[in-house]
C-alpha atoms as a PDB file:
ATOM      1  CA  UNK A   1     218.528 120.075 -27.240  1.00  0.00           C
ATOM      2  CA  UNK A   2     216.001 117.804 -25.768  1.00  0.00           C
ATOM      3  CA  UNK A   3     213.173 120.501 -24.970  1.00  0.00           C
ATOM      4  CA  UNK A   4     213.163 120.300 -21.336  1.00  0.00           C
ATOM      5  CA  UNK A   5     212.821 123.269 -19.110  1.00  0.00           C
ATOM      6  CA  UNK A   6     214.734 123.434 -15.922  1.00  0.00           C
ATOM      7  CA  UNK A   7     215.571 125.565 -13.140  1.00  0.00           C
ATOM      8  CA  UNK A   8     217.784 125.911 -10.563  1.00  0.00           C
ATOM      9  CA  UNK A   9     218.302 128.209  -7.437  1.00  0.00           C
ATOM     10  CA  UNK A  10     220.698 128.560  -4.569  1.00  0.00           C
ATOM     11  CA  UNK A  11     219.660 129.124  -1.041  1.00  0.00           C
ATOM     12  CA  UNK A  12     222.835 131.615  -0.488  1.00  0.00           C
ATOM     13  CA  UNK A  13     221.876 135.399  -2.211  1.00  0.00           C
ATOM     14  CA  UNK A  14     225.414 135.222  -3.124  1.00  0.00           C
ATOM     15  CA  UNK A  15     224.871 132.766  -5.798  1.00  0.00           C
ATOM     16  CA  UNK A  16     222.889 134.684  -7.987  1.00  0.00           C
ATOM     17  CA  UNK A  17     220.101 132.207  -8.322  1.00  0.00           C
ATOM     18  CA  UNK A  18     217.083 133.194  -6.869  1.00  0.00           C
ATOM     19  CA  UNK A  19     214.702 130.782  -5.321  1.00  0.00           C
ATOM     20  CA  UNK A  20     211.846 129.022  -8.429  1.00  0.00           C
ATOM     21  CA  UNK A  21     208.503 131.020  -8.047  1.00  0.00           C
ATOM     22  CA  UNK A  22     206.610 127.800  -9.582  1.00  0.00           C
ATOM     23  CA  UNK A  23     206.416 124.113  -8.016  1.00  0.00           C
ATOM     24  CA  UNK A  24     205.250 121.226 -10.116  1.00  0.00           C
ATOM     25  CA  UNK A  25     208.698 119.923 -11.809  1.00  0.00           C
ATOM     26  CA  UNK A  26     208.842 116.469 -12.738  1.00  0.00           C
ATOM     27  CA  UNK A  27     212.696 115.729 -11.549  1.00  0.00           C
ATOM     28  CA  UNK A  28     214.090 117.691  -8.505  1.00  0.00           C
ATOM     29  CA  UNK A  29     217.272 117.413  -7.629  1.00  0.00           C
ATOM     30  CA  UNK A  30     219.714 118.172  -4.566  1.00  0.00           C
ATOM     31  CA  UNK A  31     223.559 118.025  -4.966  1.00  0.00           C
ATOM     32  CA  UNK A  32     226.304 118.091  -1.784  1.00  0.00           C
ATOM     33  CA  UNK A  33     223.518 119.844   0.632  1.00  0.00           C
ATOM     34  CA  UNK A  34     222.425 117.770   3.236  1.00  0.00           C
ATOM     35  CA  UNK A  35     226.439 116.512   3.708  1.00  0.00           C
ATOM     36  CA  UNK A  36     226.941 120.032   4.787  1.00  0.00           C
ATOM     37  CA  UNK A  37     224.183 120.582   7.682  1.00  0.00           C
ATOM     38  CA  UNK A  38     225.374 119.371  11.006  1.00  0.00           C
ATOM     39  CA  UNK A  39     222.268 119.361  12.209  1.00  0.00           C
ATOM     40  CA  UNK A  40     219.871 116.527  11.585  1.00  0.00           C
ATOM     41  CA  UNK A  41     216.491 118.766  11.785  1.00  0.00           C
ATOM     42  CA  UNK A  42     218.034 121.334   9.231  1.00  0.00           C
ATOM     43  CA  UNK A  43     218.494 118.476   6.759  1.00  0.00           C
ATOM     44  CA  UNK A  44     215.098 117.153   7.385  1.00  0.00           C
ATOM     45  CA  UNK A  45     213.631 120.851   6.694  1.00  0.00           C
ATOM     46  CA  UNK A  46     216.061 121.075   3.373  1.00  0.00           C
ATOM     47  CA  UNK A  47     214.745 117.770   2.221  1.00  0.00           C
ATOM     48  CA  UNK A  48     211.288 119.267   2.999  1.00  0.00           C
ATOM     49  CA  UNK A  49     211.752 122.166   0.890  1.00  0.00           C
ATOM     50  CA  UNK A  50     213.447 119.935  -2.101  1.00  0.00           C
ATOM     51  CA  UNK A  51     210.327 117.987  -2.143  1.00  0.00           C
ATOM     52  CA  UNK A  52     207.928 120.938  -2.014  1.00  0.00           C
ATOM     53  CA  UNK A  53     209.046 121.501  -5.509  1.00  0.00           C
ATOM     54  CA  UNK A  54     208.370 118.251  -7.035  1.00  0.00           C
ATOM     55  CA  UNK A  55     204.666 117.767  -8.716  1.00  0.00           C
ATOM     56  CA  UNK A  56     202.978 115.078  -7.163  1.00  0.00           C
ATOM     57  CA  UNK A  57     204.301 111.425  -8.631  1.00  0.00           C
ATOM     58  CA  UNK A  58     207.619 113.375  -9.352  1.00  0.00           C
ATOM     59  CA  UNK A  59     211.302 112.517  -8.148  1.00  0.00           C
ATOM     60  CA  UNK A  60     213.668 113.465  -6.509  1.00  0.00           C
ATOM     61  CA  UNK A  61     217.251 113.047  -6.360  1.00  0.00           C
ATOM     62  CA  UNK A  62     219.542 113.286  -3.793  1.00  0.00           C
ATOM     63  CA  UNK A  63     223.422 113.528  -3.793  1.00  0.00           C
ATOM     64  CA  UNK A  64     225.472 113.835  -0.771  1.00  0.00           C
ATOM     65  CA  UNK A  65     229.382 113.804  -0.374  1.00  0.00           C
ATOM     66  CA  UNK A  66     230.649 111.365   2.010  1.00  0.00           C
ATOM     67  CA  UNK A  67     232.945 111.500   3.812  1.00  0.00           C
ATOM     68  CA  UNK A  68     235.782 110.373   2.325  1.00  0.00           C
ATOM     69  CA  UNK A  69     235.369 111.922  -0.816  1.00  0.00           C
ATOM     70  CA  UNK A  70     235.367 115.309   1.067  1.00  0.00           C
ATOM     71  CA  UNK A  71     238.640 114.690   2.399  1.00  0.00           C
ATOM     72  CA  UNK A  72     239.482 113.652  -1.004  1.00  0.00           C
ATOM     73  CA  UNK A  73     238.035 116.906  -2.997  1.00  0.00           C
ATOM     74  CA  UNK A  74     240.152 118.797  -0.384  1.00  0.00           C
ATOM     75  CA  UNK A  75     243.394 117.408  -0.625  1.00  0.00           C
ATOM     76  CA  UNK A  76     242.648 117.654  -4.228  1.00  0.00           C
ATOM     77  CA  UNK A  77     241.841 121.288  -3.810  1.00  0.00           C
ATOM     78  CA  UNK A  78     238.520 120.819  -5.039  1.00  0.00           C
END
């Protein structure tokens, strides 16, 4: 193990992973979110409330799904 502490929580109660009561991390990251909001503003609050969790100086990652590999996963039945 490399010693590092992490987290993770998903916005849905159904997932079982309830949302971090601490900010402050050093690495944040978002994967295949912001691909499924239609609406512009709801991505720019997500991103918002990624961020929040990030310590000042920290990062952030963010991973999307275009398109294509959408269509892909689903033909794929992934």
């Amino acid at each position: 193990m490399a010693g590092l502490a992490a987290e993770g929580f998903g916005p849905h109660d159904g997932f079982g992973w309830p949302r971090p009561g601490r900010t402050g991390f050093v690495l944040v990251t978002s994967m295949f979110v912001v691909n499924v909001l239609a609406d512009v503003w709801q991505r720019i609050k997500a991103l918002k409330d990624v961020a929040s969790f990030a310590r000042p100086g920290g990062h952030l990652v963010i991973v999307p799904r275009s398109p294509e590999e959408i269509t892909k996963a689903a033909a794929d039945g992934d």
